[in-house]
C-alpha atoms as a PDB file:
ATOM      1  CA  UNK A   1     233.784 122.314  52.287  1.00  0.00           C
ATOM      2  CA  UNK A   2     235.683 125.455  52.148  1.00  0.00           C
ATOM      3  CA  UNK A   3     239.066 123.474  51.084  1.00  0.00           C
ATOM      4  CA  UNK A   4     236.809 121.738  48.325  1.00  0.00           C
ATOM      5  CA  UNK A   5     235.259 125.210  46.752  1.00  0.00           C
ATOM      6  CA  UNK A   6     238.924 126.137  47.016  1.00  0.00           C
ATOM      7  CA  UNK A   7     240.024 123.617  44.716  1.00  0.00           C
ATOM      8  CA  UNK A   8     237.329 123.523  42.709  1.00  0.00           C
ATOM      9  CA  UNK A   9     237.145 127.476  42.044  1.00  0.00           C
ATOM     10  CA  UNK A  10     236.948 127.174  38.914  1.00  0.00           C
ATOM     11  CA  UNK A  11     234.301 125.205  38.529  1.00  0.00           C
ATOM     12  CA  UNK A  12     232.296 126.963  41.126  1.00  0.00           C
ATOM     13  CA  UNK A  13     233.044 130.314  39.116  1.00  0.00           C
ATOM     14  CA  UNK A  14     231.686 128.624  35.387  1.00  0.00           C
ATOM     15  CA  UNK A  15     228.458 127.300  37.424  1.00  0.00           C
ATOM     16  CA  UNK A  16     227.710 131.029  38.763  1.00  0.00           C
ATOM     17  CA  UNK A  17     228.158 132.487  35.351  1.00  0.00           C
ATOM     18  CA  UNK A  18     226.109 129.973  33.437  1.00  0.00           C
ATOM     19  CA  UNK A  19     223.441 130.500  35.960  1.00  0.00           C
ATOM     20  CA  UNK A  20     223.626 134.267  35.423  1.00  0.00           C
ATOM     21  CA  UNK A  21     223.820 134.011  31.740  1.00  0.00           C
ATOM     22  CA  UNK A  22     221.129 132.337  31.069  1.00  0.00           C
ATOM     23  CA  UNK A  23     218.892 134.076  33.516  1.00  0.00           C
ATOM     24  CA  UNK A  24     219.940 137.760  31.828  1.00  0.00           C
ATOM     25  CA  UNK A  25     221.351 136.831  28.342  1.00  0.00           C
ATOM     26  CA  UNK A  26     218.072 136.473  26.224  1.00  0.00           C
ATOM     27  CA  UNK A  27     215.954 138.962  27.890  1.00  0.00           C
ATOM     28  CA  UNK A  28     216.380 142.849  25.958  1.00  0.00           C
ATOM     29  CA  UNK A  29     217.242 144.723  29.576  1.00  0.00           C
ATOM     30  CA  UNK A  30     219.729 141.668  30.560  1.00  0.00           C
ATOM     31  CA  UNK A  31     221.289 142.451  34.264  1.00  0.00           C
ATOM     32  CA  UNK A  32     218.903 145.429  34.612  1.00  0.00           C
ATOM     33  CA  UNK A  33     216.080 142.948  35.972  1.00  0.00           C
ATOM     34  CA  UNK A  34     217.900 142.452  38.767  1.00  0.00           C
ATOM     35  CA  UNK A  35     216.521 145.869  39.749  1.00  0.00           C
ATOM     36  CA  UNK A  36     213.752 146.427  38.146  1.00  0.00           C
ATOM     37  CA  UNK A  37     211.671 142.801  38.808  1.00  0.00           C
ATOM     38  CA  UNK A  38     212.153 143.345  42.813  1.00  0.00           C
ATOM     39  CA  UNK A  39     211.252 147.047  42.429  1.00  0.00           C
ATOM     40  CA  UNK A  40     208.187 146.091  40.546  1.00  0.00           C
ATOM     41  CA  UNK A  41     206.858 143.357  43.346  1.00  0.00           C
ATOM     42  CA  UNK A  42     207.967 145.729  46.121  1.00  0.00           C
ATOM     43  CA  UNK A  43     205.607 148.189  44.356  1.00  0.00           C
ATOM     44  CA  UNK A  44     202.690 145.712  44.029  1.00  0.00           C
ATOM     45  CA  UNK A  45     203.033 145.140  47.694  1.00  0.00           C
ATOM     46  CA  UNK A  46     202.981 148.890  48.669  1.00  0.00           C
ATOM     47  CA  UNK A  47     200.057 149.463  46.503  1.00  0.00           C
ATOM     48  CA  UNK A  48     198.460 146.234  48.095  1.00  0.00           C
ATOM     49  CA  UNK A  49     199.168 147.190  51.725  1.00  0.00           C
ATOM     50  CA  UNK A  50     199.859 150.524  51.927  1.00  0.00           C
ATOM     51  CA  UNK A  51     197.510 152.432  49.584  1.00  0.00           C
ATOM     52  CA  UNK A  52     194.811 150.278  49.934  1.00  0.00           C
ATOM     53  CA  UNK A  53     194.997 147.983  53.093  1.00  0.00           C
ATOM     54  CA  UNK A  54     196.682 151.027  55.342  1.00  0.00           C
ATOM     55  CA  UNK A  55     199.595 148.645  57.075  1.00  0.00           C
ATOM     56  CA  UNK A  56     201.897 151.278  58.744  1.00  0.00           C
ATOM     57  CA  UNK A  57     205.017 150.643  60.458  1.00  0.00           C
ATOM     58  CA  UNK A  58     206.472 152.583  63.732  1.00  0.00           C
ATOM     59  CA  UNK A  59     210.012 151.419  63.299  1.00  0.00           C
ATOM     60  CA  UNK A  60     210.894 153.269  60.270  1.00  0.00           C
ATOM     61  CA  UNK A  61     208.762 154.614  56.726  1.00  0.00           C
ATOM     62  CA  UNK A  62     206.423 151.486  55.137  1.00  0.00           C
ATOM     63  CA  UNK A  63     208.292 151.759  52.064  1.00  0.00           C
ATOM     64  CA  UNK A  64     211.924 151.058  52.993  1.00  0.00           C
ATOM     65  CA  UNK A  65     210.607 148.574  55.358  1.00  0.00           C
ATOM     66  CA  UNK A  66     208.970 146.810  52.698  1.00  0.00           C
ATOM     67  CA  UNK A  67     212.052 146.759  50.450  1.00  0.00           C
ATOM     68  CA  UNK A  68     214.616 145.274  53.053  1.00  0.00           C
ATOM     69  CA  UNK A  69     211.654 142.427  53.483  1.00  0.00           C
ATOM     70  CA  UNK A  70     211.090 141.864  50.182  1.00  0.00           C
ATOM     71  CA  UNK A  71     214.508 141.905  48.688  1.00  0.00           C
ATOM     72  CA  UNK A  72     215.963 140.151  51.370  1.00  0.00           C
ATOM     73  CA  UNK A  73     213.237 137.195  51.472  1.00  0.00           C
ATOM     74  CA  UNK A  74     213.413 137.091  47.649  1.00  0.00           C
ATOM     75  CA  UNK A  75     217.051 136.439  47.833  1.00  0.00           C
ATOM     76  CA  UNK A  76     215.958 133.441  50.328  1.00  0.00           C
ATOM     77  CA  UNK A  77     213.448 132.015  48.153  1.00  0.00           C
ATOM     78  CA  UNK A  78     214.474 132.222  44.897  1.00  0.00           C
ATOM     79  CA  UNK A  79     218.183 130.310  46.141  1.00  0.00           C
ATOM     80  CA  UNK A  80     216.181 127.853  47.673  1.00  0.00           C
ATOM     81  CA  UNK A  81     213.610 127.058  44.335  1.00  0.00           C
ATOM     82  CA  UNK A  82     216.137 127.290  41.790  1.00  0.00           C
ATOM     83  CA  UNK A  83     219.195 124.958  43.843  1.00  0.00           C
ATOM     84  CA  UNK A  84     216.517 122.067  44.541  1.00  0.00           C
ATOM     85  CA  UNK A  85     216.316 120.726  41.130  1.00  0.00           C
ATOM     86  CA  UNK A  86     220.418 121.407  40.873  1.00  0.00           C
ATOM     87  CA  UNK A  87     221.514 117.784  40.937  1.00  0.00           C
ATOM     88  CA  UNK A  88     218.781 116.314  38.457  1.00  0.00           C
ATOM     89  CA  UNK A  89     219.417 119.124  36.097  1.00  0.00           C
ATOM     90  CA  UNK A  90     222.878 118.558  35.799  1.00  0.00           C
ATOM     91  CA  UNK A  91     222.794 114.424  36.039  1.00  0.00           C
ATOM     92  CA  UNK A  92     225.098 114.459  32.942  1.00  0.00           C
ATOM     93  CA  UNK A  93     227.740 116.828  34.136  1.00  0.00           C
ATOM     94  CA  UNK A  94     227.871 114.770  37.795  1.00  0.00           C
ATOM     95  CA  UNK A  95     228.317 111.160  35.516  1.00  0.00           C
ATOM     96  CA  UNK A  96     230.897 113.044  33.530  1.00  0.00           C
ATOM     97  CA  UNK A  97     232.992 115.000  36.132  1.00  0.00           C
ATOM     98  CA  UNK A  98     234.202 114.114  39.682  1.00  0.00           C
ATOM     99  CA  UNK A  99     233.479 116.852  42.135  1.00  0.00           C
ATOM    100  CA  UNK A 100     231.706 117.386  44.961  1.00  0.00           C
ATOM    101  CA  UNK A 101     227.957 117.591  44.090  1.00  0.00           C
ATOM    102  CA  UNK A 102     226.900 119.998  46.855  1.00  0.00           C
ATOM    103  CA  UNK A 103     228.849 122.812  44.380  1.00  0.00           C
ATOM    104  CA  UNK A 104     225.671 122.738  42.414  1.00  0.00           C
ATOM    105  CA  UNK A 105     223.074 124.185  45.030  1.00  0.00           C
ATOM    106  CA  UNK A 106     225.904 126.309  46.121  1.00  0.00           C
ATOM    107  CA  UNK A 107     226.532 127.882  42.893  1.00  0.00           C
ATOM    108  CA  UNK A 108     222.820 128.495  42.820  1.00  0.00           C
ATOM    109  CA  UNK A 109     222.544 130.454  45.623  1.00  0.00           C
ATOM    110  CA  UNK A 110     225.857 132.554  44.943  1.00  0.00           C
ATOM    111  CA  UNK A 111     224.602 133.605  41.767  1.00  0.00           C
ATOM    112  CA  UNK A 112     221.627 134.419  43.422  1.00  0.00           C
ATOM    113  CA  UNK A 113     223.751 136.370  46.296  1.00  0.00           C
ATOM    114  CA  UNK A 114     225.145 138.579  43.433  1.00  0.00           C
ATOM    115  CA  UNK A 115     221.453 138.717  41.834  1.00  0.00           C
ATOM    116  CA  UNK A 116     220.611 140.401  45.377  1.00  0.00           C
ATOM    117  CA  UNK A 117     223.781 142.930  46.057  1.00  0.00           C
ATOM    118  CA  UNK A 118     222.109 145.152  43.569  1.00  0.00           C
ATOM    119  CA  UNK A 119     218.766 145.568  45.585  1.00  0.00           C
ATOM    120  CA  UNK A 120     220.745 145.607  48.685  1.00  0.00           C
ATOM    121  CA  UNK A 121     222.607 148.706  46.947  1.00  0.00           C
ATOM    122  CA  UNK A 122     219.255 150.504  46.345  1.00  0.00           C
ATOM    123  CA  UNK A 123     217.717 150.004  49.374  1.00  0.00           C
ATOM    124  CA  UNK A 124     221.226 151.552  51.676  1.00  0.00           C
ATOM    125  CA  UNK A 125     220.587 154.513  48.851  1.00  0.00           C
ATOM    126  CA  UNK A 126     217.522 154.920  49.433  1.00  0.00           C
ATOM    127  CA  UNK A 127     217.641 154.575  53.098  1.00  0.00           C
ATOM    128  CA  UNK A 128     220.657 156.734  53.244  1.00  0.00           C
ATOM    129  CA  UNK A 129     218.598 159.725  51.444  1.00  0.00           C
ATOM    130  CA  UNK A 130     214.944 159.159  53.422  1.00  0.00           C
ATOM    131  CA  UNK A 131     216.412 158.609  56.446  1.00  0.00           C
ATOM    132  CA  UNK A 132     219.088 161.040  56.528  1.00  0.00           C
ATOM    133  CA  UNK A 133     221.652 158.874  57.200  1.00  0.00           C
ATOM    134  CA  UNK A 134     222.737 155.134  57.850  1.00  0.00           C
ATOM    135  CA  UNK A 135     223.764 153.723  61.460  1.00  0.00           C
ATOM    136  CA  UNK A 136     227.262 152.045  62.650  1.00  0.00           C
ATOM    137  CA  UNK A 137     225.813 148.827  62.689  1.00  0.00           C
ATOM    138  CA  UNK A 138     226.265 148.594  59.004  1.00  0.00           C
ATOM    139  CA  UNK A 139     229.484 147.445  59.356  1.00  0.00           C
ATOM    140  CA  UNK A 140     228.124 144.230  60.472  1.00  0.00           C
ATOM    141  CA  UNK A 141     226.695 143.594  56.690  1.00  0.00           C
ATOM    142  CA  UNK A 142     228.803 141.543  55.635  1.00  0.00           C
ATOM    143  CA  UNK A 143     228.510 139.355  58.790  1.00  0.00           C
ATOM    144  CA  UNK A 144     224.857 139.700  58.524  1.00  0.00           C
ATOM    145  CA  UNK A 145     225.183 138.540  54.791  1.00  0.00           C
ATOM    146  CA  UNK A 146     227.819 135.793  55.409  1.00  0.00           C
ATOM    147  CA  UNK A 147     224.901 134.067  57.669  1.00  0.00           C
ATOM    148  CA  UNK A 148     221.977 134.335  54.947  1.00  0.00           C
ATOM    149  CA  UNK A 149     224.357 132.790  52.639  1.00  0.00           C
ATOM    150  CA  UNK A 150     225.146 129.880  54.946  1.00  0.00           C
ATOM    151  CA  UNK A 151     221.831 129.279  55.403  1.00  0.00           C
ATOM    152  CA  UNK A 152     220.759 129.456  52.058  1.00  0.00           C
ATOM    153  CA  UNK A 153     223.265 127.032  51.477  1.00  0.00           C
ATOM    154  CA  UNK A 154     222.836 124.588  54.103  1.00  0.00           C
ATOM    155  CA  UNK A 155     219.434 124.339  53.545  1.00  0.00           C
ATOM    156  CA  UNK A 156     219.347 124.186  49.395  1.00  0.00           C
ATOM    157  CA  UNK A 157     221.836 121.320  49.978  1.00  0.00           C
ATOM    158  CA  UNK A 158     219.491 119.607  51.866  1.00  0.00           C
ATOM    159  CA  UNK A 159     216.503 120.259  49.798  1.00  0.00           C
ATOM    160  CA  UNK A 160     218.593 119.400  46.468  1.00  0.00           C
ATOM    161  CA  UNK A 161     219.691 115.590  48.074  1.00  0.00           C
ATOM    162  CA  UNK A 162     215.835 114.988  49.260  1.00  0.00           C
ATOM    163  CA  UNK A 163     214.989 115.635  45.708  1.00  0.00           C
ATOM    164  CA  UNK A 164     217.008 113.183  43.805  1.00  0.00           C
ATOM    165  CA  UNK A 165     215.152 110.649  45.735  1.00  0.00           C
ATOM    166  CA  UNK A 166     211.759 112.233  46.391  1.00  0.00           C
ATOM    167  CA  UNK A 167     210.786 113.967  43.508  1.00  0.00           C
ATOM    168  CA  UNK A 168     207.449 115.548  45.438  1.00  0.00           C
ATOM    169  CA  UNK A 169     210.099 117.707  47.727  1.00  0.00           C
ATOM    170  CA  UNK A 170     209.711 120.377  45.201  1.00  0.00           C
ATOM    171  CA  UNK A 171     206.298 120.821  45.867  1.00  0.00           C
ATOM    172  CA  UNK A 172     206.573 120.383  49.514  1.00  0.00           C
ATOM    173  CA  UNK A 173     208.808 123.126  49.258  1.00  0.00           C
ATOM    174  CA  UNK A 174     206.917 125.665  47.450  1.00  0.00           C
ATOM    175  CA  UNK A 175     204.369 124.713  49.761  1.00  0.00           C
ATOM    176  CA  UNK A 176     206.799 125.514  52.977  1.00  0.00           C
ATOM    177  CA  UNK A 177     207.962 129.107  51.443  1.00  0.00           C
ATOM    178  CA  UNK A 178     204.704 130.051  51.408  1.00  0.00           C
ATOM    179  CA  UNK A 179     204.009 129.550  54.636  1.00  0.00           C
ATOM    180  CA  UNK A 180     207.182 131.029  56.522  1.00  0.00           C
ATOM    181  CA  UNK A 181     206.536 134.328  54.280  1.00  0.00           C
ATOM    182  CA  UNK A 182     203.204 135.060  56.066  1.00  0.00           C
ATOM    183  CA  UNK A 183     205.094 133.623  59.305  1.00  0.00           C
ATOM    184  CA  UNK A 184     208.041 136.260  58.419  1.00  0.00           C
ATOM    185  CA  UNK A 185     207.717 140.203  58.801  1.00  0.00           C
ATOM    186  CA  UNK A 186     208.300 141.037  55.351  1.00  0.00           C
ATOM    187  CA  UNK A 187     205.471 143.329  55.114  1.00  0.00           C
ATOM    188  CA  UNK A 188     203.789 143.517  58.642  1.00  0.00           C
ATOM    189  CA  UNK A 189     205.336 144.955  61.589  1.00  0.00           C
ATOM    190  CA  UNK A 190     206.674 143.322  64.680  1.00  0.00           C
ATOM    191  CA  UNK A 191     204.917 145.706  66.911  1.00  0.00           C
ATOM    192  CA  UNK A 192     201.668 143.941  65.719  1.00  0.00           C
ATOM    193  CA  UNK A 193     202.146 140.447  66.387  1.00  0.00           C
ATOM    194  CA  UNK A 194     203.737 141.415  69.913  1.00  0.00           C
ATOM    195  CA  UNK A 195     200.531 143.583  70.248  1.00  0.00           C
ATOM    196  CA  UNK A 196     197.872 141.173  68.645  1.00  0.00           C
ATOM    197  CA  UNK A 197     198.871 137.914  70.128  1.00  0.00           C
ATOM    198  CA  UNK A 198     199.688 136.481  73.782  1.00  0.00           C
ATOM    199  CA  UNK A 199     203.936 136.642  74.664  1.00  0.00           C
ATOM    200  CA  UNK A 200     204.246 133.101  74.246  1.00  0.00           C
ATOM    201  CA  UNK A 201     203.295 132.783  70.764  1.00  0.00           C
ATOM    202  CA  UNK A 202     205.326 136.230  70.052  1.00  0.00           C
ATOM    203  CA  UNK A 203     208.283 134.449  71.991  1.00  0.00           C
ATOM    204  CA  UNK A 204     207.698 131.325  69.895  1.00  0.00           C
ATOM    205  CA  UNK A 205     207.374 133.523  66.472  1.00  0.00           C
ATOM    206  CA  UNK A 206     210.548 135.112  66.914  1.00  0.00           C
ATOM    207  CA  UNK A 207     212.011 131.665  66.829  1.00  0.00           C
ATOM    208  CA  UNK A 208     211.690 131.642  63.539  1.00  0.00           C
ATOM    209  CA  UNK A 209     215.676 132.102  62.001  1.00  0.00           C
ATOM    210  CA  UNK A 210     214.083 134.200  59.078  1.00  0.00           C
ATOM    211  CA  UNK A 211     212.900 136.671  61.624  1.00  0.00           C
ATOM    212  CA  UNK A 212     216.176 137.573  62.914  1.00  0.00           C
ATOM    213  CA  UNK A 213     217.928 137.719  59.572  1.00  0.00           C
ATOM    214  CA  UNK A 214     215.469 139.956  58.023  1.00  0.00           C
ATOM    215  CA  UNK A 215     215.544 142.422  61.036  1.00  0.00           C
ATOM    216  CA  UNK A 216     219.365 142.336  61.128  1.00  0.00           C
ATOM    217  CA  UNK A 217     218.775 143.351  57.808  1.00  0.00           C
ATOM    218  CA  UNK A 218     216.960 146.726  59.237  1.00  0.00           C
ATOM    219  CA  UNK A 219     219.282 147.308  61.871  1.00  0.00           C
ATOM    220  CA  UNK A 220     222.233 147.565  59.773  1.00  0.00           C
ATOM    221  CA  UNK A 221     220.212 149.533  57.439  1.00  0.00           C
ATOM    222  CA  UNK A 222     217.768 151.309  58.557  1.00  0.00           C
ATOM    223  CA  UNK A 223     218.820 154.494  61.032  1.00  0.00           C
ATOM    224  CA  UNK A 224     216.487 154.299  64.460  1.00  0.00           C
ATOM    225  CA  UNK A 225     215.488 151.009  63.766  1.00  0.00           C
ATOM    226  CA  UNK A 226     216.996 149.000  66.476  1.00  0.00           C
ATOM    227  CA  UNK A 227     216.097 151.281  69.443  1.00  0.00           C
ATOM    228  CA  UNK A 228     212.168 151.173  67.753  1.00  0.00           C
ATOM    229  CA  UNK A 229     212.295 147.252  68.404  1.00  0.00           C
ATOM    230  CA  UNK A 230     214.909 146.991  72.104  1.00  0.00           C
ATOM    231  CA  UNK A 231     211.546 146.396  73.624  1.00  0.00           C
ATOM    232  CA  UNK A 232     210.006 143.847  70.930  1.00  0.00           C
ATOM    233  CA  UNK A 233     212.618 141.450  70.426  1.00  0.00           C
ATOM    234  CA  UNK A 234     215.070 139.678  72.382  1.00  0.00           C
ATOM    235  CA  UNK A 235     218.608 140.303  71.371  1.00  0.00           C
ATOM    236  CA  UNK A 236     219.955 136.458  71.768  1.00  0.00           C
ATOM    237  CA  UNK A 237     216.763 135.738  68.896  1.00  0.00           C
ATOM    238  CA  UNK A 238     217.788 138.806  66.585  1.00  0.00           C
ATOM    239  CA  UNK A 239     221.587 137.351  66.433  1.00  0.00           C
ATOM    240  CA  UNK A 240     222.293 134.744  68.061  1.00  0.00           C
ATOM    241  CA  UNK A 241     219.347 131.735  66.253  1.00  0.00           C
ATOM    242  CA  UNK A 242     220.367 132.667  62.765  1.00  0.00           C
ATOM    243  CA  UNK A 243     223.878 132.018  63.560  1.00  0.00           C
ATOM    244  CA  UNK A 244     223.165 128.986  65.434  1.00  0.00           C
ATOM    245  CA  UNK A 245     220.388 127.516  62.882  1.00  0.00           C
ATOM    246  CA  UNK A 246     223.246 128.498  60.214  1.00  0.00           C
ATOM    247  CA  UNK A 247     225.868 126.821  61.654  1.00  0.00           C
ATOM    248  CA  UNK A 248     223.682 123.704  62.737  1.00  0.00           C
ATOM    249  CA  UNK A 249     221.709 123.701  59.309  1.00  0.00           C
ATOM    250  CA  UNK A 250     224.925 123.652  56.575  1.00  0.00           C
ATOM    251  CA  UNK A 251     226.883 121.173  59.048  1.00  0.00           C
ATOM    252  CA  UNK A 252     223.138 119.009  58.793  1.00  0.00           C
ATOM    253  CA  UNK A 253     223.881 119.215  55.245  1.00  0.00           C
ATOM    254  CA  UNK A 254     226.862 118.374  54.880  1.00  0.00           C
ATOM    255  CA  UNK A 255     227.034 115.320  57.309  1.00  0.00           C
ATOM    256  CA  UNK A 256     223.970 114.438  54.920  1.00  0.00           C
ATOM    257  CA  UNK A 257     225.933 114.131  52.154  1.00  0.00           C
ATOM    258  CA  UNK A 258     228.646 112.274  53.118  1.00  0.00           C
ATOM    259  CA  UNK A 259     226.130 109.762  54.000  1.00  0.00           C
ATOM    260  CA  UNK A 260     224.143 109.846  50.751  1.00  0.00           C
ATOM    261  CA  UNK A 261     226.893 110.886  48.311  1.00  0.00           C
ATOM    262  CA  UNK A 262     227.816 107.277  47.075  1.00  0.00           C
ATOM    263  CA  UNK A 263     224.352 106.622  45.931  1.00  0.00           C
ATOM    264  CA  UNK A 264     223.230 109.808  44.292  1.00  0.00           C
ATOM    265  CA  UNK A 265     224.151 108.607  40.754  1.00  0.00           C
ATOM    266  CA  UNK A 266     221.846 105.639  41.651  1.00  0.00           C
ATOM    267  CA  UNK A 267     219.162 107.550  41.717  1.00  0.00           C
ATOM    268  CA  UNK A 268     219.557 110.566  38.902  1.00  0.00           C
ATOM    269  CA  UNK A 269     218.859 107.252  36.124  1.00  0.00           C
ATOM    270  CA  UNK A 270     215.472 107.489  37.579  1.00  0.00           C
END
């Protein structure tokens, strides 16, 4: 794969920027949305469950808690919604050239990556200034980032193949998002499903790859964070399942494609 983007660099690099230019070329602000529309659902949610439904957090302030949830689960989602329609929407350019088709989710989601490094900027500032400071285990960002991509990737490949032959995936899929955000602690706290529910289902929830990666998120972010949640999470599930759901998700995908690859065009005539 990585010997394939190499070659096809290019390629990969037109695919980002089309995907960028048409998402910020028409509208008046252009790249500016890329702050502005995650700033304005991260305040809908703070008016939503802070003002009104009094969620509080003990690990750090509600608000930058909220952001690193939000902006880091919007990344997720929006990679994995806009790559699964990737292959039909560009049936003519796959007939036409001779690459391999997985580029097309994965330009998806890197344009989407770049999409998110803004937030991610904002909410280090604003950390930085509420908090007084940021911790060492910032330095592991990029690691921490390298792993969302890959599973982003791995698992808008997937989704993107399913859909070329079964066209209802997309739905399925909106369907499935929804669900793992309520299952995900974008805007509740850890400390209340350990406290609410038995240690099995907490041990079972934190299974969850999403979990890990948005809480590695607030660890490398977020100063006091990690010693707030030593006693509610397992270290092996806050590292080590993203990495290993990762890992096992984009080889999945890729082992997928070799075995489907040859009768893709068959289908996008459909």
């Amino acid at each position: 794969m990585i010997k394939e983007i190499f070659l096809k660099r290019d390629l990969v690099r037109e695919l980002v920027m089309k995907e960028l230019r048409v998402r910020y070329s028409r509208p008046v602000l252009g790249f500016a949305w890329a702050f502005l529309s995650p700033l304005f659902l991260v305040g809908i949610f703070y008016v939503v469950f802070s003002v009104i439904l009094q969620v509080r957090t003990k690990e750090c302030p509600f608000i930058l808690y909220l952001m690193s949830g939000v902006f880091s689960w919007r990344f997720f989602q929006d990679s994995l919604m806009g790559s699964v329609t990737s292959l039909i929407d560009n049936k003519n350019l796959i007939r036409e050239s001779n690459f391999a088709h997985y580029l097309l989710p994965l330009s998806i989601v890197l344009a989407n990556g770049i999409n998110f490094l803004p937030s991610l900027f904002l909410l280090i500032i604003s950390a930085s200034l509420i908090l007084k400071g940021i911790p060492l285990f910032i330095l592991w960002l990029p690691v921490i980032l390298t792993v969302h991509l890959m599973m982003a990737i791995g698992l808008s490949i997937f989704f993107s193949l399913l859909y070329v032959r079964w066209r209802d995936i997309k739905y399925m899929l909106e369907v499935l998002l929804s669900v793992l955000f309520y299952l995900t602690p974008v805007f509740y706290s850890l400390y209340l499903v350990r406290n609410v529910f038995s240690s099995l289902f907490f041990y079972a929830y934190v299974s969850n790859p999403l979990v890990g990666i948005l809480n590695l998120y607030r660890v490398s972010i977020l100063k006091g964070f990690y010693p707030a949640i030593q006693g509610d999470i397992p270290v092996a599930s806050l590292v080590g399942i993203p990495a290993a759901f990762a890992l096992i998700i984009l080889s999945s995908a890729l082992w997928v494609y070799k075995k489907f690859k040859n009768h893709i065009n068959d289908y996008l005539s459909y």
